[in-house]
N, C-alpha and C. Protein backbone atom coordinates (compact mmCIF):
# COMPACT_ATOMS: atom_id res chain seq x y z
N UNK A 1 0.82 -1.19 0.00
CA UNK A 1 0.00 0.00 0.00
C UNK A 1 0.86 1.26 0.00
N UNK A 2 2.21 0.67 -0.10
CA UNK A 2 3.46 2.71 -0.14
C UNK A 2 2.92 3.53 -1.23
N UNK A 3 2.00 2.97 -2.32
CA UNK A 3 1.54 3.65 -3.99
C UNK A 3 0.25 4.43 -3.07
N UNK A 4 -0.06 4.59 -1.89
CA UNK A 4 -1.47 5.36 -1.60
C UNK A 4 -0.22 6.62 -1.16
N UNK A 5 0.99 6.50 -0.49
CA UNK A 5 1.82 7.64 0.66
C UNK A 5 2.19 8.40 -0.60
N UNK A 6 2.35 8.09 -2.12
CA UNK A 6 3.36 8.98 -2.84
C UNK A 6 2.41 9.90 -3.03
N UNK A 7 2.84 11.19 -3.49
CA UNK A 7 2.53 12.44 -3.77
C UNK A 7 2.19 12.94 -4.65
N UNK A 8 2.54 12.11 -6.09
CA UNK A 8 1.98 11.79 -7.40
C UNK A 8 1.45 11.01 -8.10
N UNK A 9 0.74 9.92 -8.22
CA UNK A 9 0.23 9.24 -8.99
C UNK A 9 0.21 9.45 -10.67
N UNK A 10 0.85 8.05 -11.17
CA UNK A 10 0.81 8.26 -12.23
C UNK A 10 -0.21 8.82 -13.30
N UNK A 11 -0.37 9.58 -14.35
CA UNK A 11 -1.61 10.11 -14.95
C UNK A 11 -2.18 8.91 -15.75
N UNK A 12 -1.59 8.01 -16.18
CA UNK A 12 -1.83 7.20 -17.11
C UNK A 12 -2.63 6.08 -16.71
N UNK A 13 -1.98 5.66 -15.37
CA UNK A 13 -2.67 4.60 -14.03
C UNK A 13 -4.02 4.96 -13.58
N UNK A 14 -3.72 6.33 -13.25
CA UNK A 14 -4.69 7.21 -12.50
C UNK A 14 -6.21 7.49 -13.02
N UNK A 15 -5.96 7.57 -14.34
CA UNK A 15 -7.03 7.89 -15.72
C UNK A 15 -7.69 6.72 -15.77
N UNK A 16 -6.72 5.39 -16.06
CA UNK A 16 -7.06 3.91 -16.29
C UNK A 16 -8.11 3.85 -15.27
N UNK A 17 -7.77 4.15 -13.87
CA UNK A 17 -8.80 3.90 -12.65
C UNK A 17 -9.89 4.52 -12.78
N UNK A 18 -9.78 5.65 -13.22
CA UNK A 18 -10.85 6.50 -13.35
C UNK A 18 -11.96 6.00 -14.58
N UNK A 19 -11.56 5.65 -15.58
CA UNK A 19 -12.05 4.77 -16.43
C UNK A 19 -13.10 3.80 -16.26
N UNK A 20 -12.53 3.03 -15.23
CA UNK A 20 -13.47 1.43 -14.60
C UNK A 20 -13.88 1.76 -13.72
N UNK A 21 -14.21 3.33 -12.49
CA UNK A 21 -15.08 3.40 -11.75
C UNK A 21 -16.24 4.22 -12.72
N UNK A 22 -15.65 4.97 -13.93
CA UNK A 22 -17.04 5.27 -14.67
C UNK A 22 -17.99 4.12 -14.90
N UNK A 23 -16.94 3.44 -15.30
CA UNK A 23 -17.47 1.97 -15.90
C UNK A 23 -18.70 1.09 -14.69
N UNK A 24 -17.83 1.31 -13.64
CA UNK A 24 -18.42 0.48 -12.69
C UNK A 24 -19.50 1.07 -12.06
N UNK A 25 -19.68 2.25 -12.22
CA UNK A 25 -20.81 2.86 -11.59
C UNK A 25 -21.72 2.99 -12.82
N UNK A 26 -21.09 3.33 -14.01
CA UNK A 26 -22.60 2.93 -15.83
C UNK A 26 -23.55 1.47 -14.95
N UNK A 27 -22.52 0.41 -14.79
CA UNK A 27 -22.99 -0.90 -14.46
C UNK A 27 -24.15 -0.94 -13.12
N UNK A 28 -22.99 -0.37 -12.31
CA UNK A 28 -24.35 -0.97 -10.93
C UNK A 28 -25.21 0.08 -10.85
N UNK A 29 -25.38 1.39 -10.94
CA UNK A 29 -26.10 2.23 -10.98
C UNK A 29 -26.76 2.84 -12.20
N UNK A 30 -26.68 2.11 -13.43
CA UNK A 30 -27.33 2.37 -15.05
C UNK A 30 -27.31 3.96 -14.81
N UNK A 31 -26.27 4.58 -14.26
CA UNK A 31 -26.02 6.60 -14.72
C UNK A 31 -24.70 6.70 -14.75
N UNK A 32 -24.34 7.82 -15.37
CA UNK A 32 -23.25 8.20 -15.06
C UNK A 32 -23.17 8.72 -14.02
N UNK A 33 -21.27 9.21 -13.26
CA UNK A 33 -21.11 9.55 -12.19
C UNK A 33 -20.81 10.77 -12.46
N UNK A 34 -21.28 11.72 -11.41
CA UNK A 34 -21.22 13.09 -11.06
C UNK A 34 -21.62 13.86 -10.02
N UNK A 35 -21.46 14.89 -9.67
CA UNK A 35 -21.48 15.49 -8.12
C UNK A 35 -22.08 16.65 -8.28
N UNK A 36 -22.30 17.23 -9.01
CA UNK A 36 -22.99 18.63 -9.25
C UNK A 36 -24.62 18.31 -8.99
N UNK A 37 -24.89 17.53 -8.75
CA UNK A 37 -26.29 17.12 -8.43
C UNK A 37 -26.62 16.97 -7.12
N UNK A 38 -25.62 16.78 -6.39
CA UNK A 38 -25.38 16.84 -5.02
C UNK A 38 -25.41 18.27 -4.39
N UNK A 39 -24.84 19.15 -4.76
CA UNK A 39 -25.65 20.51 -4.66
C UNK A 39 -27.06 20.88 -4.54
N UNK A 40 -27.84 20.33 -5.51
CA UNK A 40 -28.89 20.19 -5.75
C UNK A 40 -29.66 19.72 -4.52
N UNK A 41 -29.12 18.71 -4.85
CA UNK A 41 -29.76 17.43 -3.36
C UNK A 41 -29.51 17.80 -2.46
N UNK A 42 -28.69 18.50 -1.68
CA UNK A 42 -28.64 19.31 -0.32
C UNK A 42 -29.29 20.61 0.20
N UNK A 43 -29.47 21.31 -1.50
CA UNK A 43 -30.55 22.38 -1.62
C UNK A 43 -32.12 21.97 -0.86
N UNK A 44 -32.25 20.66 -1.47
CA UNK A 44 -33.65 20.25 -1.38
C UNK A 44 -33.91 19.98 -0.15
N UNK A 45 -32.64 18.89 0.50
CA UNK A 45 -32.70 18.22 1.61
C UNK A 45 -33.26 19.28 2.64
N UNK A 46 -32.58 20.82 2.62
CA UNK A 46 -32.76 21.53 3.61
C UNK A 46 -34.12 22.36 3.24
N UNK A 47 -34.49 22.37 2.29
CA UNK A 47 -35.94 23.15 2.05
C UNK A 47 -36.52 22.02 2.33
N UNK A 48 -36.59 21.14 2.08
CA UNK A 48 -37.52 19.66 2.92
C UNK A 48 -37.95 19.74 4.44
N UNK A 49 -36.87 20.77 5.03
CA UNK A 49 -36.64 20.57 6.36
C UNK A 49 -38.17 21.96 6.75
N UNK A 50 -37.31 22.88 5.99
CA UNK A 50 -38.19 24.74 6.72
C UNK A 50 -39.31 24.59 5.73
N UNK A 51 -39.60 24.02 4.28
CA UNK A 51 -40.31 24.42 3.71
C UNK A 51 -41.35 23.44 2.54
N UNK A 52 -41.53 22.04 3.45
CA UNK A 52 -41.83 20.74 3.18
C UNK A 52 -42.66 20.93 1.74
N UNK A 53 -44.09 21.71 2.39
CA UNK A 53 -44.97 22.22 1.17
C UNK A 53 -44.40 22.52 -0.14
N UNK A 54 -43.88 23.46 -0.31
CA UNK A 54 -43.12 23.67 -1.16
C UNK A 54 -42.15 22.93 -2.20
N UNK A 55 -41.52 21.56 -1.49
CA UNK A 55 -40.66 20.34 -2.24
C UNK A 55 -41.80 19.67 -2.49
N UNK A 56 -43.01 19.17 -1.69
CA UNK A 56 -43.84 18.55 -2.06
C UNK A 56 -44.64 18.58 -2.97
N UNK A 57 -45.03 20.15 -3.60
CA UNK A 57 -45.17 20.48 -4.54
C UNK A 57 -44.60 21.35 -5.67
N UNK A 58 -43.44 21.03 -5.69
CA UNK A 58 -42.78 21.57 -6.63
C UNK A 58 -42.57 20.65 -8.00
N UNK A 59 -43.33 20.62 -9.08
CA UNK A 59 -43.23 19.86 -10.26
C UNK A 59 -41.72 19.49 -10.76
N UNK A 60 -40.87 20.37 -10.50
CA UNK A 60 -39.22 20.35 -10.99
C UNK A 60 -38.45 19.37 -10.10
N UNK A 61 -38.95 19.85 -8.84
CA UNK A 61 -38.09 18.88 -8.00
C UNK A 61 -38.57 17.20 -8.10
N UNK A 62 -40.14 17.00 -7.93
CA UNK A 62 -40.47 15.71 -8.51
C UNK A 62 -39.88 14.86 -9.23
N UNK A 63 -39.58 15.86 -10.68
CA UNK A 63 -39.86 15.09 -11.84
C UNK A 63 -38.10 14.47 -11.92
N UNK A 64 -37.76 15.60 -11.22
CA UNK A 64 -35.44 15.56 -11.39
C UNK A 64 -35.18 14.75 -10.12
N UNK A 65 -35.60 14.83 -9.11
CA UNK A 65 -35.72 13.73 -7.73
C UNK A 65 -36.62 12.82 -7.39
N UNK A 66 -37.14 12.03 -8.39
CA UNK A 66 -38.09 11.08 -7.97
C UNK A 66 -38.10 10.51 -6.66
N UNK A 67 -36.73 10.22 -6.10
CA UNK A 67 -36.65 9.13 -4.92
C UNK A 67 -37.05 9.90 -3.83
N UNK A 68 -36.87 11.53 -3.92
CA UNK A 68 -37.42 12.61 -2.84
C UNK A 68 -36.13 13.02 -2.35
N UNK A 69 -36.03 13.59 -1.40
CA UNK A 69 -35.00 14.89 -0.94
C UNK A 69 -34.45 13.46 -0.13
N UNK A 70 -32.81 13.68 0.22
CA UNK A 70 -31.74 12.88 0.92
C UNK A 70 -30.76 12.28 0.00
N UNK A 71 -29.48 12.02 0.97
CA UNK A 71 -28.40 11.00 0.60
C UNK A 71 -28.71 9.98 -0.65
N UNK A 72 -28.02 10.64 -1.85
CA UNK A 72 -28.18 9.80 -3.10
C UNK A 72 -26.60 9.82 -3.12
N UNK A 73 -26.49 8.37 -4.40
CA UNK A 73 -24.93 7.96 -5.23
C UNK A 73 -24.06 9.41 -5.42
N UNK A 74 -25.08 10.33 -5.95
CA UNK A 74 -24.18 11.55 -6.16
C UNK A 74 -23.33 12.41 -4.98
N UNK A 75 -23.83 12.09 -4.14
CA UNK A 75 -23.79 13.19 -2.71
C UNK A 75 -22.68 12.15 -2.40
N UNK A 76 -22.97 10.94 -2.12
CA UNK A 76 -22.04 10.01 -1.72
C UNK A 76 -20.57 9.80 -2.50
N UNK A 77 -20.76 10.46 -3.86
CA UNK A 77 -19.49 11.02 -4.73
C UNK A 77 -18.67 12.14 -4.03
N UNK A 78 -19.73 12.97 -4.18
CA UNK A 78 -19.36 14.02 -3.25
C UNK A 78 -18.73 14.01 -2.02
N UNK A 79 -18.95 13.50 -1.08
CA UNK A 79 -18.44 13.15 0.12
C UNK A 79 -17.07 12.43 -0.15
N UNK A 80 -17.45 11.37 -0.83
CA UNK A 80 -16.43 10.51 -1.31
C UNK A 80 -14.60 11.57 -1.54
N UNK A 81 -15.13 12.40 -2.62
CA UNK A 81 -13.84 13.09 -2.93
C UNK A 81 -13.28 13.95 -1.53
N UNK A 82 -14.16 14.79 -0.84
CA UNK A 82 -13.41 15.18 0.28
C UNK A 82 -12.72 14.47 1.66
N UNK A 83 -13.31 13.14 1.85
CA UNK A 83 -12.88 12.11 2.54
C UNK A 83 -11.67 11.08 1.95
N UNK A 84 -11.28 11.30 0.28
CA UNK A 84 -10.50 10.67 -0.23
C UNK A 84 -9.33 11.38 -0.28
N UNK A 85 -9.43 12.75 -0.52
CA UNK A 85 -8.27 13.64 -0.49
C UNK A 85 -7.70 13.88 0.79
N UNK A 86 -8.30 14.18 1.89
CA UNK A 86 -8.22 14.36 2.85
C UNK A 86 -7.00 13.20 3.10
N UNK A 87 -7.44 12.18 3.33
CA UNK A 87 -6.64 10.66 3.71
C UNK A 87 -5.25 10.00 2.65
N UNK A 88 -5.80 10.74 1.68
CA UNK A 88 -4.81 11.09 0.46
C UNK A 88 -3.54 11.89 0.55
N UNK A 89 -3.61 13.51 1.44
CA UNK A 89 -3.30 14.29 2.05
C UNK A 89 -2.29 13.79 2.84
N UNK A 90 -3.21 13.21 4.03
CA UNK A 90 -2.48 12.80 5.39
C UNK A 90 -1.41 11.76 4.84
N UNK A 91 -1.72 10.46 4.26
CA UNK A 91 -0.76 9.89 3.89
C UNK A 91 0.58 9.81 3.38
N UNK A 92 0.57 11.22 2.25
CA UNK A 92 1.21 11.60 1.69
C UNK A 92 2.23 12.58 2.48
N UNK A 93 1.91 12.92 3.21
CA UNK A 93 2.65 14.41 4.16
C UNK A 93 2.43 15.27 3.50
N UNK A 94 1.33 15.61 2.53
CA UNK A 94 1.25 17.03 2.08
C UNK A 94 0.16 17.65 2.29
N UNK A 95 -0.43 17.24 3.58
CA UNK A 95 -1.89 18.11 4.28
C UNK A 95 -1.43 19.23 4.83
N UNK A 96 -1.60 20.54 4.91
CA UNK A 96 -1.32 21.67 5.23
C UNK A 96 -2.52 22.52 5.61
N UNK A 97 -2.46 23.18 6.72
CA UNK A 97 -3.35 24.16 7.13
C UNK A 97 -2.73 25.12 6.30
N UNK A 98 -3.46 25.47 5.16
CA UNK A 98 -3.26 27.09 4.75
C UNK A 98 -4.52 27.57 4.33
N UNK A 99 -4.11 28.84 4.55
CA UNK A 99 -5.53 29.46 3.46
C UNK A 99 -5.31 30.54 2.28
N UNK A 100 -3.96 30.40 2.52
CA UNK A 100 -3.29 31.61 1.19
C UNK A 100 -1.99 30.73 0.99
N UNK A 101 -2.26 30.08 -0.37
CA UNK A 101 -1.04 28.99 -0.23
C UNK A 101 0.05 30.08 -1.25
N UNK A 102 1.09 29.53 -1.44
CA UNK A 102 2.70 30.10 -1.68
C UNK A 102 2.21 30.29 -3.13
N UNK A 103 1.66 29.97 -4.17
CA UNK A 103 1.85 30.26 -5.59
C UNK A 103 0.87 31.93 -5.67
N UNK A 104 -0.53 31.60 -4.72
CA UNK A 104 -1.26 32.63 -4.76
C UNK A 104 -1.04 33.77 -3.74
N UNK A 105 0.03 33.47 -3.26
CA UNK A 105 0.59 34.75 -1.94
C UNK A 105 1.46 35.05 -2.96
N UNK A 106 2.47 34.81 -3.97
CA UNK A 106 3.43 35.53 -4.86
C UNK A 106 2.79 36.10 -6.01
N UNK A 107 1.69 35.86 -5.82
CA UNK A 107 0.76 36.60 -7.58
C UNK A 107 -0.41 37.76 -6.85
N UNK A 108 -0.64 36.97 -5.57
CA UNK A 108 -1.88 38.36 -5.57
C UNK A 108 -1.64 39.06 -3.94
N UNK A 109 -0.19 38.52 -3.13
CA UNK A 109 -0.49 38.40 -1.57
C UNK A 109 -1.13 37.88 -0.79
N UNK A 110 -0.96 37.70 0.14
CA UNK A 110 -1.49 37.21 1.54
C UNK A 110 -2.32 37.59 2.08
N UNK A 111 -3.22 38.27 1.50
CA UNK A 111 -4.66 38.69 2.23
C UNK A 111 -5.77 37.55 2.10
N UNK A 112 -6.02 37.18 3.27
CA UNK A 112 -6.99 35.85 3.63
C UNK A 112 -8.32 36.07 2.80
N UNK A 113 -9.11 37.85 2.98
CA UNK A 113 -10.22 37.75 2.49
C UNK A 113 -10.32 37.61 1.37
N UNK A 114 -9.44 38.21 0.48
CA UNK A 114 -9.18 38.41 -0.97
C UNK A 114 -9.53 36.67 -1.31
N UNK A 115 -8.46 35.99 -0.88
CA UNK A 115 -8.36 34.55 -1.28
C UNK A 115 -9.58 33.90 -0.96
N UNK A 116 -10.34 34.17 0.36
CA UNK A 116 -11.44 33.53 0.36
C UNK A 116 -12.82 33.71 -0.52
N UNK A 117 -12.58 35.15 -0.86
CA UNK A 117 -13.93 35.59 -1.16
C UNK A 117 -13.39 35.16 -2.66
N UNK A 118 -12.45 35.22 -3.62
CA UNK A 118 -12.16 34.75 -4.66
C UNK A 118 -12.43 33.22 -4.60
N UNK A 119 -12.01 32.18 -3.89
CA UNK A 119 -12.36 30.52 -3.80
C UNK A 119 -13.74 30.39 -4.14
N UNK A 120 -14.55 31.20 -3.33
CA UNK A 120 -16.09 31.15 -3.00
C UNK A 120 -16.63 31.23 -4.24
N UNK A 121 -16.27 32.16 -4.85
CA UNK A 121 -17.13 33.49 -5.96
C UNK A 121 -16.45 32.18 -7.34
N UNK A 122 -15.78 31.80 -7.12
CA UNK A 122 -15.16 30.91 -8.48
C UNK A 122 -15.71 29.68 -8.37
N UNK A 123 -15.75 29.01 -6.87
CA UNK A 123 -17.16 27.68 -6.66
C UNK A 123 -18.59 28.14 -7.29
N UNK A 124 -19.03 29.46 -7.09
CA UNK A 124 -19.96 29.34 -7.24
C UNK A 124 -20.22 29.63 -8.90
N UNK A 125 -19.05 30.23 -9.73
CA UNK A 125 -19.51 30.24 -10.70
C UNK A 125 -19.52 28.85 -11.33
N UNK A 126 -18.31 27.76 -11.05
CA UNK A 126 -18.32 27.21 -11.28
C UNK A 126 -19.23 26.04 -11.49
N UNK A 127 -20.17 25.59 -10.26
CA UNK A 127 -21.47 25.47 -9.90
C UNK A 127 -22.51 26.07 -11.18
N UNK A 128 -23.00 26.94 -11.42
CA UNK A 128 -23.45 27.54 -11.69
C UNK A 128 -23.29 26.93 -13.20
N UNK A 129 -22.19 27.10 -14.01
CA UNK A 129 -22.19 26.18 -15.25
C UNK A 129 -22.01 24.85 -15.39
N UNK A 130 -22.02 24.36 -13.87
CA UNK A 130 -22.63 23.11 -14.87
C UNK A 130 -23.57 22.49 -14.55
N UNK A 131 -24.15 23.56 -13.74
CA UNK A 131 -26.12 23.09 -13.75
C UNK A 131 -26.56 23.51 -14.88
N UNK A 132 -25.81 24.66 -15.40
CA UNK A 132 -26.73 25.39 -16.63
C UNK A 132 -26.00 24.63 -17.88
N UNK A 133 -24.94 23.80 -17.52
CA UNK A 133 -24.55 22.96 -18.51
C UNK A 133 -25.24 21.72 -18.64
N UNK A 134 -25.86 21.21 -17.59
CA UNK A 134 -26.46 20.38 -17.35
C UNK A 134 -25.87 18.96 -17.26
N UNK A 135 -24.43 19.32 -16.63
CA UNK A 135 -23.51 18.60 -15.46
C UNK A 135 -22.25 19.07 -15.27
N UNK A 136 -21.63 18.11 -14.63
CA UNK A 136 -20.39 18.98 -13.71
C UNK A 136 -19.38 18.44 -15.34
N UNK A 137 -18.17 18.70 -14.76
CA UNK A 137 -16.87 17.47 -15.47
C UNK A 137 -17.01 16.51 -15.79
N UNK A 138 -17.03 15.83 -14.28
CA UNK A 138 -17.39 14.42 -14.59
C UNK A 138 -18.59 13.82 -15.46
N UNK A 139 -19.46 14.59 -15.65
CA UNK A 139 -20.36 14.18 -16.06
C UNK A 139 -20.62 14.00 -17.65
N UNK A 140 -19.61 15.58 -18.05
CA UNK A 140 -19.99 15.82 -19.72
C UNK A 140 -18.44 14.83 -20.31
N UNK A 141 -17.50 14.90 -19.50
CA UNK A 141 -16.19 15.30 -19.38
C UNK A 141 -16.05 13.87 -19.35
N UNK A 142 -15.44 13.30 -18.21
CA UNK A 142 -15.48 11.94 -18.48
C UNK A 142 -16.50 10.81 -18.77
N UNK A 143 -17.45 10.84 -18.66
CA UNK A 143 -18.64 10.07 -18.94
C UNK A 143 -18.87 10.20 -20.49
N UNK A 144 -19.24 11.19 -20.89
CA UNK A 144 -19.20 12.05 -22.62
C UNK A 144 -18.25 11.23 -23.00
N UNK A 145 -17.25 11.39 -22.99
CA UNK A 145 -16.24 10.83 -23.48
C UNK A 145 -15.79 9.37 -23.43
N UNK A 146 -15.78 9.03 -22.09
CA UNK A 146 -16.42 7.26 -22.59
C UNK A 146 -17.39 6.77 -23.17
N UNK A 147 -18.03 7.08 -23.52
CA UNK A 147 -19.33 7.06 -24.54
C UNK A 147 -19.22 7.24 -25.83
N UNK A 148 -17.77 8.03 -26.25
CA UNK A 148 -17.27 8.39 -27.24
C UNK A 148 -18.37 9.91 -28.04
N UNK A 149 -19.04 10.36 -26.86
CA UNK A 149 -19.75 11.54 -27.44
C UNK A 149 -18.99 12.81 -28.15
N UNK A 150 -19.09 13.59 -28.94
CA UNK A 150 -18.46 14.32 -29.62
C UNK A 150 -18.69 15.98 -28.41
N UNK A 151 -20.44 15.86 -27.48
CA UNK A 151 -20.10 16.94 -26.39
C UNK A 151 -19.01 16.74 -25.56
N UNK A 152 -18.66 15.45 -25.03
CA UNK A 152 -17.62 15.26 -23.79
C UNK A 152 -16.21 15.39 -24.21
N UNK A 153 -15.48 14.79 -25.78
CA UNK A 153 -14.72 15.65 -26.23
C UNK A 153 -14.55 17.15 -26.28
N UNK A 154 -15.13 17.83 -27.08
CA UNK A 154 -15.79 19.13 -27.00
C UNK A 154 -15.62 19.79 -25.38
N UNK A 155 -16.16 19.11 -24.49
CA UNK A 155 -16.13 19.94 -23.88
C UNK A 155 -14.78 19.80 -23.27
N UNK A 156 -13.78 18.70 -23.23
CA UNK A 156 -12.67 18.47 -22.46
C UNK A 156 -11.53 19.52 -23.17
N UNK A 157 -11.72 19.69 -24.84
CA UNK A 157 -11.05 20.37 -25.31
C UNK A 157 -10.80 21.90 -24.54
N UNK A 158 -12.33 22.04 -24.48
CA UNK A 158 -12.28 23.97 -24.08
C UNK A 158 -12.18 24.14 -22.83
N UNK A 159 -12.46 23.18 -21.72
CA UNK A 159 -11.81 23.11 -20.34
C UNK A 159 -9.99 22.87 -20.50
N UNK A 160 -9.75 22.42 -21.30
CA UNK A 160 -7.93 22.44 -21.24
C UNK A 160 -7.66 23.56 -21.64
N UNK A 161 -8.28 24.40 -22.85
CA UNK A 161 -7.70 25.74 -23.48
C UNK A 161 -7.92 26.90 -22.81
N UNK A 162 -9.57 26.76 -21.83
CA UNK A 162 -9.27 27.76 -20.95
C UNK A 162 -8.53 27.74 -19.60
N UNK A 163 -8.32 26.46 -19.41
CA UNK A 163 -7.11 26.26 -18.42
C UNK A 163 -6.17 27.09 -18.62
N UNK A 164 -5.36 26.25 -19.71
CA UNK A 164 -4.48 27.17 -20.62
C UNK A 164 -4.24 28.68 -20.10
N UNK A 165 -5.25 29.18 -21.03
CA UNK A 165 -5.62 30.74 -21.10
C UNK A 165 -5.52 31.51 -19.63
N UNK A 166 -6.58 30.59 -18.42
CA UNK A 166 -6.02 31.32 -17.24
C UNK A 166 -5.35 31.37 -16.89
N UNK A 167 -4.75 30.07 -16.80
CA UNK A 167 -3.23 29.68 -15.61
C UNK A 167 -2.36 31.09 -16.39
N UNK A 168 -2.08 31.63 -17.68
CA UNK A 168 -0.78 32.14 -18.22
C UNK A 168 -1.38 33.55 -17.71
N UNK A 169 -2.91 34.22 -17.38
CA UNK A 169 -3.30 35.39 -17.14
C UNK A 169 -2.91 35.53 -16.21
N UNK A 170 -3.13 34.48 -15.30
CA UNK A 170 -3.37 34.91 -13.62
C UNK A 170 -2.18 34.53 -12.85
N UNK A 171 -1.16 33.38 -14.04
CA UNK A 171 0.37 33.40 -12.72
C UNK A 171 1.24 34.03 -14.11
N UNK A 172 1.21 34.58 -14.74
CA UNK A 172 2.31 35.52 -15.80
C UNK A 172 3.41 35.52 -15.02
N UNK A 173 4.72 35.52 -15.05
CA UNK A 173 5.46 35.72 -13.94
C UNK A 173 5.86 35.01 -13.34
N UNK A 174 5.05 34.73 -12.77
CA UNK A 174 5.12 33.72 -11.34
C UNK A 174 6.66 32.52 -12.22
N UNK A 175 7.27 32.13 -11.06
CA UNK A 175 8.37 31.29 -11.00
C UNK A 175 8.07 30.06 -9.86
């Protein structure tokens, strides 16, 4: 188990894995895997709580949550990745309390709010397209693309180019 402590994982290995849990979740769960729905589902969970009427009759939420508001495969993705990194982290020795890490303290400084309120405001746009995309990454991104769809290409292309495009805006410089 020393291949869980290293700090890099191969991309090629790493992808392969990623591959056969798409695979394995197409199989036991007939959907693809994705987490942006889990947003969703926690939205609901808590209007379920203050504002029952309302989920109960809401035609949208019905028809997109049949099973009703709570803990679905997606959420459990969700969870999944912050409980995997985390232990991923620790293993590795590269868990760190920061909140203004060293690449973004040499490009924009060390101001905590700046960095926080920027993390936030970039989750949420992020969020934001790919409900209105009508899924996250994983969803158009790798799933699309095992499928051999021409959107999940497509879209992996213009997520690398605007990668691209930001990383050279926003660390110019940077060493």
């Amino acid at each position: 188990m020393k291949f869980l402590q290293k700090k890099s994982w191969n991309p090629y290995i790493t992808g392969g894995l990623i591959g056969l849990l798409a695979m394995f979740t197409f199989y036991t769960v007939d959907r693809p895997m994705g987490i942006a729905g889990a947003f969703s589902q926690t939205t609901v969970m808590i209007q379920s709580i203050f504002v029952p009427e309302y989920v109960n009759n809401n035609e949208y939420i019905r028809k997109t949550m049949p099973e009703g508001p709570g803990v679905n495969w997606s959420w459990m993705v969700f969870l999944g990745i912050f409980i995997g990194a985390f232990i991923s982290s620790r293993m590795s020795g590269e868990f760190k309390k920061e909140i203004v890490p060293g690449l973004w303290k040499s490009r924009f400084g060390s101001g905590k709010v700046k960095r926080l309120i920027t993390a936030f405001w970039g989750g949420v746009i992020l969020l934001f397209g790919a409900l209105l995309a009508g899924g996250c990454t994983m969803w158009h991104g790798i799933n699309g693309s095992l499928q051999l769809a021409l959107s999940g290409w497509i879209f992996f292309m213009i997520v690398f180019i605007t990668g691209i495009i930001n990383a050279g805006i926003l660390y110019r410089g940077v060493k």
